[in-house]
PDB file of N, CA and C in Angstrom:
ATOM      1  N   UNK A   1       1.717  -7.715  -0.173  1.00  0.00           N
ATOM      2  CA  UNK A   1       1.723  -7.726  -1.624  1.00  0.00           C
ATOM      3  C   UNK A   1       1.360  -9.110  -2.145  1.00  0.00           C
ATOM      4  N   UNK A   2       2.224 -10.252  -1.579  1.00  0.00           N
ATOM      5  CA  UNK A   2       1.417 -11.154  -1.845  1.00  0.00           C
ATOM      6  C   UNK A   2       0.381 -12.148  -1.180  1.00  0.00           C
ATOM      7  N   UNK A   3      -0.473 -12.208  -1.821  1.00  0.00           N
ATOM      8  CA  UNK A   3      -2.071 -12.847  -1.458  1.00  0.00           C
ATOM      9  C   UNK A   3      -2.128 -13.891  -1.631  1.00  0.00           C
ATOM     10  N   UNK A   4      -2.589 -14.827  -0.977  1.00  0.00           N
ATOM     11  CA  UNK A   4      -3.276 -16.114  -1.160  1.00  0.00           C
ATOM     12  C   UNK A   4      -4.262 -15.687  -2.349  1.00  0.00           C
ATOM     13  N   UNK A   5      -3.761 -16.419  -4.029  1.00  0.00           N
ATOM     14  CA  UNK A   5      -4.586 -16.263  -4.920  1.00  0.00           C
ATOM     15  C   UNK A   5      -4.550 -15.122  -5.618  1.00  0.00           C
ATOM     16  N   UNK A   6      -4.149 -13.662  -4.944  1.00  0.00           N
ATOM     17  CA  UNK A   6      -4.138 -12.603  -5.157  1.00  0.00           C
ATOM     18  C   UNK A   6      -2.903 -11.869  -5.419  1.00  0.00           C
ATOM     19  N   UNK A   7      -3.060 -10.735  -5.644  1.00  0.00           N
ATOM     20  CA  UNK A   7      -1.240 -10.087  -5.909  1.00  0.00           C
ATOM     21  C   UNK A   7      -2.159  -8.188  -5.979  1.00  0.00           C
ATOM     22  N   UNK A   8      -1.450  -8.251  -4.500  1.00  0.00           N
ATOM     23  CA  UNK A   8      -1.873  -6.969  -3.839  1.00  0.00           C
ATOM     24  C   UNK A   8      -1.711  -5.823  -4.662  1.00  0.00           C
ATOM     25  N   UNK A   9      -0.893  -5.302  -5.430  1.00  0.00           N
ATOM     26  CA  UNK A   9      -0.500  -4.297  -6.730  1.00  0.00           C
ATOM     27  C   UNK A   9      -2.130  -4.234  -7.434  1.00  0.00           C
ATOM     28  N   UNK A  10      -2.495  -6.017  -8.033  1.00  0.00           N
ATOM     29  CA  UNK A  10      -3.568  -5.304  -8.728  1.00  0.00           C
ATOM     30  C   UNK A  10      -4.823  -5.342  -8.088  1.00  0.00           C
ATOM     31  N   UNK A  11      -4.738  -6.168  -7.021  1.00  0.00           N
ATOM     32  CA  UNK A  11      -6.122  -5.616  -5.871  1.00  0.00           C
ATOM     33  C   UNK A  11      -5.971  -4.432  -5.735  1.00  0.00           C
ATOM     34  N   UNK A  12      -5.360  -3.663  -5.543  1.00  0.00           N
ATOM     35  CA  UNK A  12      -4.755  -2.101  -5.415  1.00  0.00           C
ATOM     36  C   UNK A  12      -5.831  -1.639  -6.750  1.00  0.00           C
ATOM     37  N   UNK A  13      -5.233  -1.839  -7.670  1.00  0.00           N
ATOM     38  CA  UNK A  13      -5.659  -1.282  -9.218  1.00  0.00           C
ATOM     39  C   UNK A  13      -7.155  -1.531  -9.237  1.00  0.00           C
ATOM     40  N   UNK A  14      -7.553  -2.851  -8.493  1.00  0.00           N
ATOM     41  CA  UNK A  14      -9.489  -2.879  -8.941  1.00  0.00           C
ATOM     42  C   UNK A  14      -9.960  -1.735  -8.126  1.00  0.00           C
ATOM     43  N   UNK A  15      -9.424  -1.695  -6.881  1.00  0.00           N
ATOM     44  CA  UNK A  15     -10.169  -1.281  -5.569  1.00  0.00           C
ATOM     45  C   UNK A  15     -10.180   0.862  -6.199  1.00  0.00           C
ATOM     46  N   UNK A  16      -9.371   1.032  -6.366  1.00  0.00           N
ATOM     47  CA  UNK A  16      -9.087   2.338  -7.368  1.00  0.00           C
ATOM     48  C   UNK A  16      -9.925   2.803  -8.452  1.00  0.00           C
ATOM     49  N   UNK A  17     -10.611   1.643  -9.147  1.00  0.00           N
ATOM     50  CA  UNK A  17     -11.280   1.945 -10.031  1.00  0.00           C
ATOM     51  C   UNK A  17     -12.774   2.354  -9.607  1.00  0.00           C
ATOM     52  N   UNK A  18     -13.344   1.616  -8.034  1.00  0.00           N
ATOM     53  CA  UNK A  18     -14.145   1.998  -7.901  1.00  0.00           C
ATOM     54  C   UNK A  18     -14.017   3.413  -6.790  1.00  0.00           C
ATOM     55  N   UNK A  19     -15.238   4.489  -7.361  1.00  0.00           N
ATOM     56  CA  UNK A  19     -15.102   5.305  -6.641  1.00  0.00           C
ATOM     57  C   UNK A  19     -15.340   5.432  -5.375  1.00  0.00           C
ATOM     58  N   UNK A  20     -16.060   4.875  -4.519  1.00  0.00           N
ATOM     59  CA  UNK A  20     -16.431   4.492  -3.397  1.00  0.00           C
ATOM     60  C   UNK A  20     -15.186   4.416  -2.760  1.00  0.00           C
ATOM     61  N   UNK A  21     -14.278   3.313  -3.529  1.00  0.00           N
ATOM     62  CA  UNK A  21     -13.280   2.773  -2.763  1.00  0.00           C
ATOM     63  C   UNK A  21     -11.725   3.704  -2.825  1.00  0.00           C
ATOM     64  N   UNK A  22     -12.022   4.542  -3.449  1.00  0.00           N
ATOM     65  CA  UNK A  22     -10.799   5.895  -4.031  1.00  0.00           C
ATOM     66  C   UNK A  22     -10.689   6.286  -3.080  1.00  0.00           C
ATOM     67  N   UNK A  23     -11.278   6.611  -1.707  1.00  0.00           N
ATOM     68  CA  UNK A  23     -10.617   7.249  -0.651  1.00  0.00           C
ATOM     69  C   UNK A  23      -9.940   6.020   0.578  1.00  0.00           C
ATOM     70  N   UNK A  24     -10.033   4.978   0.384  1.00  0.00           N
ATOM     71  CA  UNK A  24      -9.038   3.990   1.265  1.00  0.00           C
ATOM     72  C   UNK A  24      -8.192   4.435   1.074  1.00  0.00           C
ATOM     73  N   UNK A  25      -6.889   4.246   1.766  1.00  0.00           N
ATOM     74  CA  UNK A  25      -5.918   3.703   1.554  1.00  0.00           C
ATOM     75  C   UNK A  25      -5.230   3.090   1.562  1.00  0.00           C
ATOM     76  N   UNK A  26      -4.290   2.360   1.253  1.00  0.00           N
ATOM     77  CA  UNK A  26      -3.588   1.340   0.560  1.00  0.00           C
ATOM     78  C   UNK A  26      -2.216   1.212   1.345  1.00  0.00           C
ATOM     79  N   UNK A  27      -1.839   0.781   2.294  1.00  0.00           N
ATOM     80  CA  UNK A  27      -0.865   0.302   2.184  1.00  0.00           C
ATOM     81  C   UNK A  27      -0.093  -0.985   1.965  1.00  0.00           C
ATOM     82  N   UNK A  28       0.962  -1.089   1.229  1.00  0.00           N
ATOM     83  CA  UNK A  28       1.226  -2.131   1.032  1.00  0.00           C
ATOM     84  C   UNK A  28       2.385  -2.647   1.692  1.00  0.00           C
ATOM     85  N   UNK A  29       2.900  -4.143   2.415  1.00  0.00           N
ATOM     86  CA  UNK A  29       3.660  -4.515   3.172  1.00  0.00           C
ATOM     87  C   UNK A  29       4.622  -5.199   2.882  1.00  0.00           C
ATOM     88  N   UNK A  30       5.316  -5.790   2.050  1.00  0.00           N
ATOM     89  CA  UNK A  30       6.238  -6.258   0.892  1.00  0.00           C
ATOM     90  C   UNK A  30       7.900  -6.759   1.650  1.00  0.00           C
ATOM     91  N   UNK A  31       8.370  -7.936   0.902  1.00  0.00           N
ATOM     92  CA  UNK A  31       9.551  -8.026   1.128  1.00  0.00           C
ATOM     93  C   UNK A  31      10.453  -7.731  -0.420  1.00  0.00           C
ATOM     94  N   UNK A  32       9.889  -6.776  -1.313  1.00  0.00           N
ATOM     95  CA  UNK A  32      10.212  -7.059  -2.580  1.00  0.00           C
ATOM     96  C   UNK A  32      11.379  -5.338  -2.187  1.00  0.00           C
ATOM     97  N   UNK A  33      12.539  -5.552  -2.842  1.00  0.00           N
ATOM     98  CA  UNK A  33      13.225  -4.111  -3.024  1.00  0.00           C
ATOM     99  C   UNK A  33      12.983  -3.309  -2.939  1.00  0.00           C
ATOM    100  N   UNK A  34      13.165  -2.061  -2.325  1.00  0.00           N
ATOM    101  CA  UNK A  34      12.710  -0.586  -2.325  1.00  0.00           C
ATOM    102  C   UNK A  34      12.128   0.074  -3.457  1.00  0.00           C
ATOM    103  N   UNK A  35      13.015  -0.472  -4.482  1.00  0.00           N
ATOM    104  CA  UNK A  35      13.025   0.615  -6.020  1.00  0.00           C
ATOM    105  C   UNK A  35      11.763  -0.431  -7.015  1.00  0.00           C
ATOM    106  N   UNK A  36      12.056  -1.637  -6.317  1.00  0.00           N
ATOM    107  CA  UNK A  36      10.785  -2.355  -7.281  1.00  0.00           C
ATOM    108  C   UNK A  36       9.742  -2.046  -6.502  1.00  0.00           C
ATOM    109  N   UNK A  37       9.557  -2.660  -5.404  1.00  0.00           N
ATOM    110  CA  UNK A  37       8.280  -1.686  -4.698  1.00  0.00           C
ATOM    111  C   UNK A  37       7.753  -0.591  -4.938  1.00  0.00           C
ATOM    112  N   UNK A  38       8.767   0.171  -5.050  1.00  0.00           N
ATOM    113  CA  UNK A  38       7.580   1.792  -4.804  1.00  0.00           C
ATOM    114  C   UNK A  38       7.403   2.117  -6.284  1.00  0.00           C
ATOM    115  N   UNK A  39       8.454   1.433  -7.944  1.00  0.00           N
ATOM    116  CA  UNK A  39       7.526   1.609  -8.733  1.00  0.00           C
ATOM    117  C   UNK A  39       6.376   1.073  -9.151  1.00  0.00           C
ATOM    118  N   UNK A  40       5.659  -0.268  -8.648  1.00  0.00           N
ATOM    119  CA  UNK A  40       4.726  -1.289  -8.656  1.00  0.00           C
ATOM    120  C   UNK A  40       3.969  -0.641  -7.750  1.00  0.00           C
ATOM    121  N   UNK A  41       4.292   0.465  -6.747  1.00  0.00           N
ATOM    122  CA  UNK A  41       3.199   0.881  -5.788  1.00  0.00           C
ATOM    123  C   UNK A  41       2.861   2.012  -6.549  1.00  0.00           C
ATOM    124  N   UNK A  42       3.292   3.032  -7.214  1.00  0.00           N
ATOM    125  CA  UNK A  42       3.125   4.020  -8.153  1.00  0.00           C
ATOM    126  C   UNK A  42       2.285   3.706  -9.081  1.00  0.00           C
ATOM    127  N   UNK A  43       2.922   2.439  -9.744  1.00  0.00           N
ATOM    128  CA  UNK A  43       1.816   2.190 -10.818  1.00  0.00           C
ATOM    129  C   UNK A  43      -0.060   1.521 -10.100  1.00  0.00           C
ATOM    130  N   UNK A  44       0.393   0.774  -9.186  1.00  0.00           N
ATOM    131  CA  UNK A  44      -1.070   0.772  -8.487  1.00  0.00           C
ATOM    132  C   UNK A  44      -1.824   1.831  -7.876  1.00  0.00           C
ATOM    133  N   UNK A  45      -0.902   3.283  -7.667  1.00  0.00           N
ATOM    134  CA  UNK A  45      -2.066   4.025  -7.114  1.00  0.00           C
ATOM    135  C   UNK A  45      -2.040   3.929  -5.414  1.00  0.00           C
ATOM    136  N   UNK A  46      -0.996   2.959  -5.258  1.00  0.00           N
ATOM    137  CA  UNK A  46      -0.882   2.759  -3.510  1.00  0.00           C
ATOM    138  C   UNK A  46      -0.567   3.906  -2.983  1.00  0.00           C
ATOM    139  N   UNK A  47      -0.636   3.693  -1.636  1.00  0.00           N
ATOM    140  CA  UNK A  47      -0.403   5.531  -0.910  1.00  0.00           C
ATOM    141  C   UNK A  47       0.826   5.060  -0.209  1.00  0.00           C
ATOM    142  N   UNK A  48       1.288   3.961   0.506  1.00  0.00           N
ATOM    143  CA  UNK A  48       2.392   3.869   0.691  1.00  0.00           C
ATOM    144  C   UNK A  48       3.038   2.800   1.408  1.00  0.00           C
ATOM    145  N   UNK A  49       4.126   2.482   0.897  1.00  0.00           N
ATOM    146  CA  UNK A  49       4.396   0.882   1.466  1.00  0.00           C
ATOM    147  C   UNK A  49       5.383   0.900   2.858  1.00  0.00           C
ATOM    148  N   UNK A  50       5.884  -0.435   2.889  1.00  0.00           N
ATOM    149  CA  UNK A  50       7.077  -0.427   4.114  1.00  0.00           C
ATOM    150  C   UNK A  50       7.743  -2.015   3.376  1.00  0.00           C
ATOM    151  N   UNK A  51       8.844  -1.715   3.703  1.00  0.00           N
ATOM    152  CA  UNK A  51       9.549  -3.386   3.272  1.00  0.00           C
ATOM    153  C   UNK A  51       9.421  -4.043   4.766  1.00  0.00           C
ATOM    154  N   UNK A  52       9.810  -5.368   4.794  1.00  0.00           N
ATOM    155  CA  UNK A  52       9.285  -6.445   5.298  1.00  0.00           C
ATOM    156  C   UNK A  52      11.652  -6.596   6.064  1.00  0.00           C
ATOM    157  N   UNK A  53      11.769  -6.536   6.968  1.00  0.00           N
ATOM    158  CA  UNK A  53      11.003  -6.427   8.152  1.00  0.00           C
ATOM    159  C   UNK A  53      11.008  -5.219   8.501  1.00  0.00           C
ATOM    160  N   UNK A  54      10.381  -4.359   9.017  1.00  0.00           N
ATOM    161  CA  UNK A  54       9.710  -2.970   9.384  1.00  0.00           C
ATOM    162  C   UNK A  54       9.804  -3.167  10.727  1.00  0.00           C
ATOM    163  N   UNK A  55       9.760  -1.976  11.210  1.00  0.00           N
ATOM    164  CA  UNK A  55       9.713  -1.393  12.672  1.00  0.00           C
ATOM    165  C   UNK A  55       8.586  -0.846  13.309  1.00  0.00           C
ATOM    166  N   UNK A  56       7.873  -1.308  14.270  1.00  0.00           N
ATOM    167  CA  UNK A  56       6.414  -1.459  14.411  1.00  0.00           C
ATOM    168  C   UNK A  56       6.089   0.484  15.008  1.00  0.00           C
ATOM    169  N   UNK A  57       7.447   1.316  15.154  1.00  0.00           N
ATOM    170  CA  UNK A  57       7.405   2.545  15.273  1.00  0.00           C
ATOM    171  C   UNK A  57       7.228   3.004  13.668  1.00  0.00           C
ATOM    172  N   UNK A  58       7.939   2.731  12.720  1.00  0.00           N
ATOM    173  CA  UNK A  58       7.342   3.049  11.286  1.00  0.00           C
ATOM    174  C   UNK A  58       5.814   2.680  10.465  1.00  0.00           C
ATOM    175  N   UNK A  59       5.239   1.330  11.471  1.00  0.00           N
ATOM    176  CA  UNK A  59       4.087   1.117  10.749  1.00  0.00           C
ATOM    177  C   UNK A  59       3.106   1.945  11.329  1.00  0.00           C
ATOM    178  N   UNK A  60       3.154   1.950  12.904  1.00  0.00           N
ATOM    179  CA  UNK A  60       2.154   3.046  13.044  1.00  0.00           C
ATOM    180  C   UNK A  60       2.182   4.394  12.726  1.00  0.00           C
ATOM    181  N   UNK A  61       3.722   5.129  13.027  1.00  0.00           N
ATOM    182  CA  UNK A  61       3.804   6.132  12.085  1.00  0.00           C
ATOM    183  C   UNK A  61       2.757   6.674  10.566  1.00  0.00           C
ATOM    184  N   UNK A  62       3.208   5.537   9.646  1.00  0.00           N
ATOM    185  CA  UNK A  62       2.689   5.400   8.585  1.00  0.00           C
ATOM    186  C   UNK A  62       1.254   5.293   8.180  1.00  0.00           C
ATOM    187  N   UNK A  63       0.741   4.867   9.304  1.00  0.00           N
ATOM    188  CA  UNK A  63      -0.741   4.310   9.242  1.00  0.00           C
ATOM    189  C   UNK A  63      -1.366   5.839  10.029  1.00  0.00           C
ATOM    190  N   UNK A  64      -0.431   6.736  10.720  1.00  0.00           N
ATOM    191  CA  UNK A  64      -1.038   6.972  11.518  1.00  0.00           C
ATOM    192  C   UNK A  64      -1.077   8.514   9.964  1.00  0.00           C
ATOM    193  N   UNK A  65       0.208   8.768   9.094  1.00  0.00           N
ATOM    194  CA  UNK A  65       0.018   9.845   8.451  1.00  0.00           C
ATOM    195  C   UNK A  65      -1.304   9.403   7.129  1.00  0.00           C
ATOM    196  N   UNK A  66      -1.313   8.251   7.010  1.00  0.00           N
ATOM    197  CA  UNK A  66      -2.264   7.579   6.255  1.00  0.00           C
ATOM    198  C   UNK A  66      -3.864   8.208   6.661  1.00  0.00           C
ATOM    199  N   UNK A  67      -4.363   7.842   7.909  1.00  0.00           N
ATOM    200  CA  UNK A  67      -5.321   8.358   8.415  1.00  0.00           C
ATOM    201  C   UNK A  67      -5.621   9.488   8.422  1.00  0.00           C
ATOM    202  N   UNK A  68      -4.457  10.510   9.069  1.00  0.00           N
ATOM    203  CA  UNK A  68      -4.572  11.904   8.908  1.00  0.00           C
ATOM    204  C   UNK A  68      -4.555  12.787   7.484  1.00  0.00           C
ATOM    205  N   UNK A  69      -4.069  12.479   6.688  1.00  0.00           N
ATOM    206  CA  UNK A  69      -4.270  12.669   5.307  1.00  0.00           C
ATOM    207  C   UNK A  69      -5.961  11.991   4.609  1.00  0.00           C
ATOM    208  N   UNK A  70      -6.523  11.345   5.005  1.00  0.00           N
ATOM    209  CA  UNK A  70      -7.423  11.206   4.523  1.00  0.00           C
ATOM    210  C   UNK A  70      -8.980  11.452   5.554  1.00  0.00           C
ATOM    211  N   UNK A  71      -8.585  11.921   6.462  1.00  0.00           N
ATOM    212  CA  UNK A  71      -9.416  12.642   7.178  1.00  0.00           C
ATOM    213  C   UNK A  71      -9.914  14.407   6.952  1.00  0.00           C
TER     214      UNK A  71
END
C-alpha cells in the first residue's frame, strides 16, 4: 500500500480506469487494520488484500484464487 512516492489505493484507482488494465488484479499488502484496509480496498476496486505479517500459505493461497478467478 505504501509506495515510494506512491500510495497503492490510488495506483489501484488509475490502473482501473484503464480498460486494458481492468482485468489485473490487485492485490494489496498492508500493515494498516483490517476494517481500514478492506474499506480503502473497496473503495479502490482492489480484489484483495492480506495484512502485514501474513503467512506465506495465505499469500499463495490468495494469489493462487486471484489467478483462477481471472482466468
Amino acid at each position: 500500500v505504501h509506495l515510494r512516492g506512491y500510495n497503492g489505493f490510488d495506483l489501484c484507482k488509475r490502473l482501473r480506469k484503464k480498460p486494458d488494465h481492468r482485468p489485473i488484479p490487485v492485490l494489496f499488502l498492508t500493515v494498516l487494520r483490517e476494517d481500514e484496509g478492506f474499506l480503502r480496498l473497496l473503495e479502490a476496486d482492489g480484489d484483495a488484500y492480506l495484512t502485514k505479517p501474513f503467512r506465506t500459505k495465505a499469500l499463495v493461497d490468495t494469489v493462487r484464487r486471484l489467478i483462477h478467478f481471472t482466468s
